[in-house]
Protein backbone atom coordinates (compact mmCIF):
# COMPACT_ATOMS: atom_id res chain seq x y z
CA UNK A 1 50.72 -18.36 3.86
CA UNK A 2 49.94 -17.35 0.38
CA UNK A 3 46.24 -17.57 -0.39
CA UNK A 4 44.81 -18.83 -3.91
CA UNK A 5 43.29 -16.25 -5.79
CA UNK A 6 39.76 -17.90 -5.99
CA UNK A 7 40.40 -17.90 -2.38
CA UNK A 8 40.58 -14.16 -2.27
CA UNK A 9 37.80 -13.82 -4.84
CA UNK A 10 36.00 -15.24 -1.95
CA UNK A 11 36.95 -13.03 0.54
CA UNK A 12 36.72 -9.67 -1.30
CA UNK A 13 32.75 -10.88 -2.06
CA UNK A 14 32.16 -11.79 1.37
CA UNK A 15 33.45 -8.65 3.40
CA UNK A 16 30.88 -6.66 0.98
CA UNK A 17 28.08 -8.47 2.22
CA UNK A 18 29.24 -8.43 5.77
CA UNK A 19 27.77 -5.04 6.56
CA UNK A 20 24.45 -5.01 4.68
CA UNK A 21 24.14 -8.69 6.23
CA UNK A 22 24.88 -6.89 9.76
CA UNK A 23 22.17 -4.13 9.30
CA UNK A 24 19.70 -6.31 8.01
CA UNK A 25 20.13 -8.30 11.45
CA UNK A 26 20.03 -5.61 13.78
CA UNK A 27 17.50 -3.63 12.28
CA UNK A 28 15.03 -6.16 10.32
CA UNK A 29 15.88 -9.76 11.16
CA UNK A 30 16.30 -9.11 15.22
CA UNK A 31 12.84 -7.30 15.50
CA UNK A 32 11.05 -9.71 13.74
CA UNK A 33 11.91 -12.62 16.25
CA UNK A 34 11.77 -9.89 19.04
CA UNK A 35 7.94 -9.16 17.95
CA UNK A 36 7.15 -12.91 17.53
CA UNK A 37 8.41 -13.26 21.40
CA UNK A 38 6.67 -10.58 22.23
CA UNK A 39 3.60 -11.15 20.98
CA UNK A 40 3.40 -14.40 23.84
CA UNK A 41 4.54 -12.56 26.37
CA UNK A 42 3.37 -9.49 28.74
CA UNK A 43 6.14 -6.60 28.81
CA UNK A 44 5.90 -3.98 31.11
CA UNK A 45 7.60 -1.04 29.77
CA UNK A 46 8.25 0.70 33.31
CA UNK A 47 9.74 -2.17 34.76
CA UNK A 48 10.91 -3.74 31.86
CA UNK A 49 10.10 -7.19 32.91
CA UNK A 50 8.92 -9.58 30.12
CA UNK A 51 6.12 -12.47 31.61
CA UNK A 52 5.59 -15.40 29.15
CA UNK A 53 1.48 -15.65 28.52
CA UNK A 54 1.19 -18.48 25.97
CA UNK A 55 -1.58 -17.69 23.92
CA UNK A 56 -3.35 -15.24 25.85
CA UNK A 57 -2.82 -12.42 23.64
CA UNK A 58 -4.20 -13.77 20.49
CA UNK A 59 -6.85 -15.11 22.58
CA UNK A 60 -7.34 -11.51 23.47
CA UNK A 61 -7.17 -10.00 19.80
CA UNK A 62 -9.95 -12.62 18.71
CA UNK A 63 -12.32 -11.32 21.88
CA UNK A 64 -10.86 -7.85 20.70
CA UNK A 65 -14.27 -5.96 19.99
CA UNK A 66 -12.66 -3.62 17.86
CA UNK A 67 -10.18 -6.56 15.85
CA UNK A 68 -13.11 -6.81 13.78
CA UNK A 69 -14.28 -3.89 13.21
CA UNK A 70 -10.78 -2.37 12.23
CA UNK A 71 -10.19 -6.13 10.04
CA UNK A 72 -13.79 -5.13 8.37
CA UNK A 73 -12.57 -1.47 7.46
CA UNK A 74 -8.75 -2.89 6.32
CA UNK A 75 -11.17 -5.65 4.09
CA UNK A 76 -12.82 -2.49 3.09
CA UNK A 77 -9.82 -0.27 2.04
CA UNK A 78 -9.28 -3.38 -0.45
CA UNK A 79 -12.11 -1.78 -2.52
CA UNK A 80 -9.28 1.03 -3.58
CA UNK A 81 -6.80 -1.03 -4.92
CA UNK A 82 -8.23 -2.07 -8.39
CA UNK A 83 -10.31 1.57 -8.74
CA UNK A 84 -5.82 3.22 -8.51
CA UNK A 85 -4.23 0.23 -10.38
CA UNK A 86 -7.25 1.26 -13.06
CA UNK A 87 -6.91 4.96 -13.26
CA UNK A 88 -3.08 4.74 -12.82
CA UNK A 89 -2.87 2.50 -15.76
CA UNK A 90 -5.33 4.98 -17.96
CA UNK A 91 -3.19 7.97 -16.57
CA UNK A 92 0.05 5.90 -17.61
CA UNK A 93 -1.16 5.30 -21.13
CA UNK A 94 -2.70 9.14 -21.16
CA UNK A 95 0.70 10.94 -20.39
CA UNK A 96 3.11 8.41 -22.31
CA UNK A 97 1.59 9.97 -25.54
CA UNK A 98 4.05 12.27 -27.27
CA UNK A 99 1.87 15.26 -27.00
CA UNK A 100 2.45 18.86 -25.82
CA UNK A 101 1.82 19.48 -22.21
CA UNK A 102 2.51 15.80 -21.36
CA UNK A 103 5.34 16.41 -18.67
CA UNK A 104 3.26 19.39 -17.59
CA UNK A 105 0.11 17.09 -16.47
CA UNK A 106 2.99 14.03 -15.36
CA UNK A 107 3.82 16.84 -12.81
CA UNK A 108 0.66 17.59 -11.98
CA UNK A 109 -0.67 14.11 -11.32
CA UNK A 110 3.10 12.95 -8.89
CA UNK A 111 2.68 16.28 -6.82
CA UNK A 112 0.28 14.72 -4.27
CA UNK A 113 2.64 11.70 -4.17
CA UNK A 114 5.62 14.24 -3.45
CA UNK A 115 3.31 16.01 -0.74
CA UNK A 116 3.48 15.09 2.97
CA UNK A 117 0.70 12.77 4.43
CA UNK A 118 0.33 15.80 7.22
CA UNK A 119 -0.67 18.33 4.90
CA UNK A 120 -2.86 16.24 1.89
CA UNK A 121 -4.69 15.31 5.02
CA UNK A 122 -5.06 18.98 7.09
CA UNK A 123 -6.13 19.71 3.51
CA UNK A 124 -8.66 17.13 3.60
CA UNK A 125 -9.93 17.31 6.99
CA UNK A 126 -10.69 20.98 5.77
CA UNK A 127 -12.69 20.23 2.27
CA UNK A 128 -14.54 17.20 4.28
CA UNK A 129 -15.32 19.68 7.36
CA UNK A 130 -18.66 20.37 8.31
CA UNK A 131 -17.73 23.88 7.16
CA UNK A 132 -15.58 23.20 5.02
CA UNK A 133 -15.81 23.52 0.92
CA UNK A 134 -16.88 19.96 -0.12
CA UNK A 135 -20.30 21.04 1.76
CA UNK A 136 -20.77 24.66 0.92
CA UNK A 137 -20.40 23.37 -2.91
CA UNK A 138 -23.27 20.64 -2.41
CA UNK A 139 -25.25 22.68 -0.60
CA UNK A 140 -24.68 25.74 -3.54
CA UNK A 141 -25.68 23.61 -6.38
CA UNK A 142 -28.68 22.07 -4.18
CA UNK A 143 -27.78 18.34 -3.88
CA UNK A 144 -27.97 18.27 -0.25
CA UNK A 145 -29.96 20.69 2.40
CA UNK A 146 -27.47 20.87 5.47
CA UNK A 147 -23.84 20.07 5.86
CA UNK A 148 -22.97 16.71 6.32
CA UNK A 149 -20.39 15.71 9.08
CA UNK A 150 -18.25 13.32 6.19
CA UNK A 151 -15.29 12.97 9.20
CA UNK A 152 -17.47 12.17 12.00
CA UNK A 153 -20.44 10.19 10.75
CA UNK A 154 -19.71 6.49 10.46
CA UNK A 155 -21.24 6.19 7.21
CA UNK A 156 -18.96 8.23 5.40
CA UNK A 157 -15.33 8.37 7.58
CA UNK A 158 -14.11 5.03 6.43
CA UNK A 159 -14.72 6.26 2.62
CA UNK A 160 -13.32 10.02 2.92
CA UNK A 161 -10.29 8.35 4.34
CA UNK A 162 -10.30 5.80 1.18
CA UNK A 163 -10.89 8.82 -1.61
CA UNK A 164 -7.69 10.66 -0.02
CA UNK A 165 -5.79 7.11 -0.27
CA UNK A 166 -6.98 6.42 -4.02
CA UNK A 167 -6.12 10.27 -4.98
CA UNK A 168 -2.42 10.10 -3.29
CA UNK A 169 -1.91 6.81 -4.83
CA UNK A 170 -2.95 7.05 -8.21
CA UNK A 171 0.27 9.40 -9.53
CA UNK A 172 2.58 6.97 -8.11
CA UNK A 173 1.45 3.94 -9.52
CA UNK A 174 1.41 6.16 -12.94
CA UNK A 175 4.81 6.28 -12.85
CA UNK A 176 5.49 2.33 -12.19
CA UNK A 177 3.36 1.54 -15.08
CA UNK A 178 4.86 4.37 -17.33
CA UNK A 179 7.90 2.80 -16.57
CA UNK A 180 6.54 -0.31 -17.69
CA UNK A 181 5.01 0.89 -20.98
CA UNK A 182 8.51 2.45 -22.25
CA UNK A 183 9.89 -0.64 -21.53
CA UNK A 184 7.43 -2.44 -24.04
CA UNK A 185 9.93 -2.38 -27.45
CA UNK A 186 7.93 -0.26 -30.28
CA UNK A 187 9.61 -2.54 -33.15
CA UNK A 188 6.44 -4.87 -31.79
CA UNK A 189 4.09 -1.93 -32.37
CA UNK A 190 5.55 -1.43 -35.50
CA UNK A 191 5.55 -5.06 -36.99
CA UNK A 192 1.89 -4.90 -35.61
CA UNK A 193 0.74 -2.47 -37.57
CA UNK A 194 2.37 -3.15 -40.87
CA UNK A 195 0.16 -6.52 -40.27
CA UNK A 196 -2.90 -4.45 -39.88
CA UNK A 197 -3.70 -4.60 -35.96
CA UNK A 198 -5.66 -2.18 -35.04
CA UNK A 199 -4.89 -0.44 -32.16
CA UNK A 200 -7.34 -1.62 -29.78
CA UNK A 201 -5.78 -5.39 -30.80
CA UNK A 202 -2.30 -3.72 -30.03
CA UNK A 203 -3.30 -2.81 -26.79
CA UNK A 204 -5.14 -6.05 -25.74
CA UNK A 205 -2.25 -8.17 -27.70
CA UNK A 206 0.95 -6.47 -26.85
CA UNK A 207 -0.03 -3.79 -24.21
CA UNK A 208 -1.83 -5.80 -21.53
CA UNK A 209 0.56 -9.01 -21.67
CA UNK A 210 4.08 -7.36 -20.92
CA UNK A 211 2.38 -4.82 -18.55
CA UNK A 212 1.32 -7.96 -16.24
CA UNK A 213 4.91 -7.79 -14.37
CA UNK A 214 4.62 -4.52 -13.69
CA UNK A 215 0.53 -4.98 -13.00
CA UNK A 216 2.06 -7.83 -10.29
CA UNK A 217 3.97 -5.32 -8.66
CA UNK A 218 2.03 -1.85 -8.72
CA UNK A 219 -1.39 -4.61 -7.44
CA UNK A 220 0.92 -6.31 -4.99
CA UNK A 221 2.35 -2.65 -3.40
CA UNK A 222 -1.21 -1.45 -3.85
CA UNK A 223 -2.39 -4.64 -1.85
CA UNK A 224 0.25 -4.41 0.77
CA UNK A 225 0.00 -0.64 1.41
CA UNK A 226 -4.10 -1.02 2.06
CA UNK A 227 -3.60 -3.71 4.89
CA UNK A 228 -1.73 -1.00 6.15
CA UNK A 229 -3.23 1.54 5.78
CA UNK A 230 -2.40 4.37 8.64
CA UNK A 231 -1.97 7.98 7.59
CA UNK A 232 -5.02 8.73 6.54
CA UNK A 233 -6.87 7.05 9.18
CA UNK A 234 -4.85 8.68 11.91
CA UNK A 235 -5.13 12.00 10.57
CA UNK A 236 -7.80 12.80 9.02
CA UNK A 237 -10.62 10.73 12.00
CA UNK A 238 -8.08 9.51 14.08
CA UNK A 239 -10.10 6.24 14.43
CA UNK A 240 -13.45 7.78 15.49
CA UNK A 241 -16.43 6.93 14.06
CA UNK A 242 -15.76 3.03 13.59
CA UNK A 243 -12.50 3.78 11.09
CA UNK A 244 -9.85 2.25 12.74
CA UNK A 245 -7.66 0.03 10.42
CA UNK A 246 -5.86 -2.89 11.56
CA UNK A 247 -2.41 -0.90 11.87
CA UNK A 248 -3.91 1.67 13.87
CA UNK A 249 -5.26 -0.96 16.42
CA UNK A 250 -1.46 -1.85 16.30
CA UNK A 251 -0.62 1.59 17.24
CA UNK A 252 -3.33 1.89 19.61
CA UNK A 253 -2.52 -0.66 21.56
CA UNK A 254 1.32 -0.85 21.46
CA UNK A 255 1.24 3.70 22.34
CA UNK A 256 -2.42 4.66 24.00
CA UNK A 257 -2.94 1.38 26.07
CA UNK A 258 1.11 0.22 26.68
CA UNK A 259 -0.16 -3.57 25.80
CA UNK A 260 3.01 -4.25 23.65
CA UNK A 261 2.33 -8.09 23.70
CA UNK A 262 -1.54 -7.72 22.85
CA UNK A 263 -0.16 -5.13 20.04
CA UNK A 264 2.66 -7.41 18.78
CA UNK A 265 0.35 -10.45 18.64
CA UNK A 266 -2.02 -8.46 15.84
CA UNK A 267 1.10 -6.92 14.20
CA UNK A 268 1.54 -11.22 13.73
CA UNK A 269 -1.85 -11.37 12.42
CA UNK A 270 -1.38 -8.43 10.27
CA UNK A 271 1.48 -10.01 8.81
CA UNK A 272 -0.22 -13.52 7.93
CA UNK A 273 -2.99 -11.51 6.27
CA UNK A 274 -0.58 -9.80 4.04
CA UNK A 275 1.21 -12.76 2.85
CA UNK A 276 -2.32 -14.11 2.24
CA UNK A 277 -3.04 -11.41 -0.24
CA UNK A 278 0.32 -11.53 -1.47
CA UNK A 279 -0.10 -14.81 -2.38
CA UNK A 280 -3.43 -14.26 -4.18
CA UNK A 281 -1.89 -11.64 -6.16
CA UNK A 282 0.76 -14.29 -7.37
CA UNK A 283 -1.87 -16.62 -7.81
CA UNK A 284 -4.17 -14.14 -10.32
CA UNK A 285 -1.31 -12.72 -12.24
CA UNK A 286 1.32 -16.04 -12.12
CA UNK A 287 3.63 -15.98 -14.60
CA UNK A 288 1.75 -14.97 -17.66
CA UNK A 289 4.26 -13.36 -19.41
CA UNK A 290 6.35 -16.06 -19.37
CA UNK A 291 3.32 -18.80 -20.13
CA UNK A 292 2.74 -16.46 -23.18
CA UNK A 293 6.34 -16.42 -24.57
CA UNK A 294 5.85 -20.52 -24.22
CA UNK A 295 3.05 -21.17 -26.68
């Protein structure tokens, strides 16, 4: 039977999307649903039997003692994400001047990006130490009298753990919004200035209005990556001191207590918070590029 060649246009298309459609099913589609089950049901890991519960483990999560204080430190770790989107995009204009030394300091600024979670945070946990050098420096220069425990002491955890966030995240979001500025055309720049804009009004006119696609995404990753929040938390307190984060209650529960259904039932809620803010990042940044290009 001789097949039409739109036919086999068909085909050829189709058997290339077979296998990413396969692995995308085993590996992203299939533990969704498998979470969502599991999160109303009661599985025993050593006997592998699976007991349907209903609603008793979000009923559990929202009696969950520490669900809110681990939802108040993940509303906390919020705080971060305009304080990097700010400094990245000040870094990003900074290093995308054609100056000498400018790849030098690009370098500089990705390296903790490029560095493992494991050692920024040994590193930390050391500086922050009650020994450590972050106290021996205060306590040189006379701005406090004794060490402070900064890991320990429930004031100060939660924020440590948010400084080593905001200084790993700020070189990587430089690079999204260099990206961004280079792709800005300079013929705009140019036909600005031969009509006398200054460059503050080139910034505020041409800069800011074609970087909001790129602020959607570098605010939306930021946004997403602070719900869940982990690393730092994990290493550098390891939830002591009031800092757990809602992914490490997720961890905590799923791999300390073996309550998979209890853990997959606030992975859920994790989720529904994250589209939340995903949503309110669509919301405050919208399509203003292309609302601008309209008028």
């Amino acid at each position: 039977m001789k097949i039409s060649r739109k036919k086999q246009t068909y085909i050829i298309a189709f058997s290339f999307l077979v296998l990413p459609l396969l692995l995308l099913a085993v590996f992203t589609y299939y533990p969704m649903i498998r979470g969502v089950v599991l999160s109303f049901s009661d599985y025993n890991m050593f006997t592998h039997k699976t007991k349907w519960v209903g609603f008793e483990n979000y009923k559990f999560i929202f009696n969950y003692k520490y669900f809110y204080i681990s939802l108040l430190n993940t509303l906390k770790y919020m705080i971060i994400v305009p304080f990097i989107q700010f400094f990245a995009i000040l870094l990003a204009l900074l290093v995308n001047q054609k100056l000498p030394g400018m790849k030098l300091f690009r370098t500089l600024f990705y390296v903790p990006v490029i560095t493992g979670a494991v050692i920024v945070s040994l590193s930390w946990r050391w500086i922050f130490d009650v020994d450590g050098i972050l106290n021996n420096i205060l306590i040189n220069f006379n701005i406090i009298d004794s060490p402070i425990a900064w890991l320990t002491n429930e004031k100060t955890a939660i924020y440590c753990a948010m400084f080593v966030t905001l200084w790993r995240g700020i070189g990587y979001y430089m690079v999204i919004y260099m990206a961004g500025l280079q792709n800005i055309p300079s013929v705009l720049y140019e036909a600005a200035a031969i009509d006398g804009a200054t460059k503050r009004q080139q910034f505020w006119k041409i800069t800011m209005p074609l970087l909001k696609p790129t602020m959607l995404l570098a605010f939306l990753m930021s946004t997403i990556s602070a719900v869940k929040i982990f690393e730092e938390v994990f290493l550098l307190t390891g939830g002591k001191a009031n800092t757990s984060t809602l992914l490490f209650e997720v961890y905590n529960l799923a791999f300390t207590e073996y309550k998979f259904g209890r853990s997959s039932a606030l992975s859920i809620i994790l989720s529904g918070i994250l589209i939340i803010f995903a949503i309110i990042n669509f919301k405050f940044f919208g399509t203003g590029v292309e609302k601008d290009a309209k008028k």
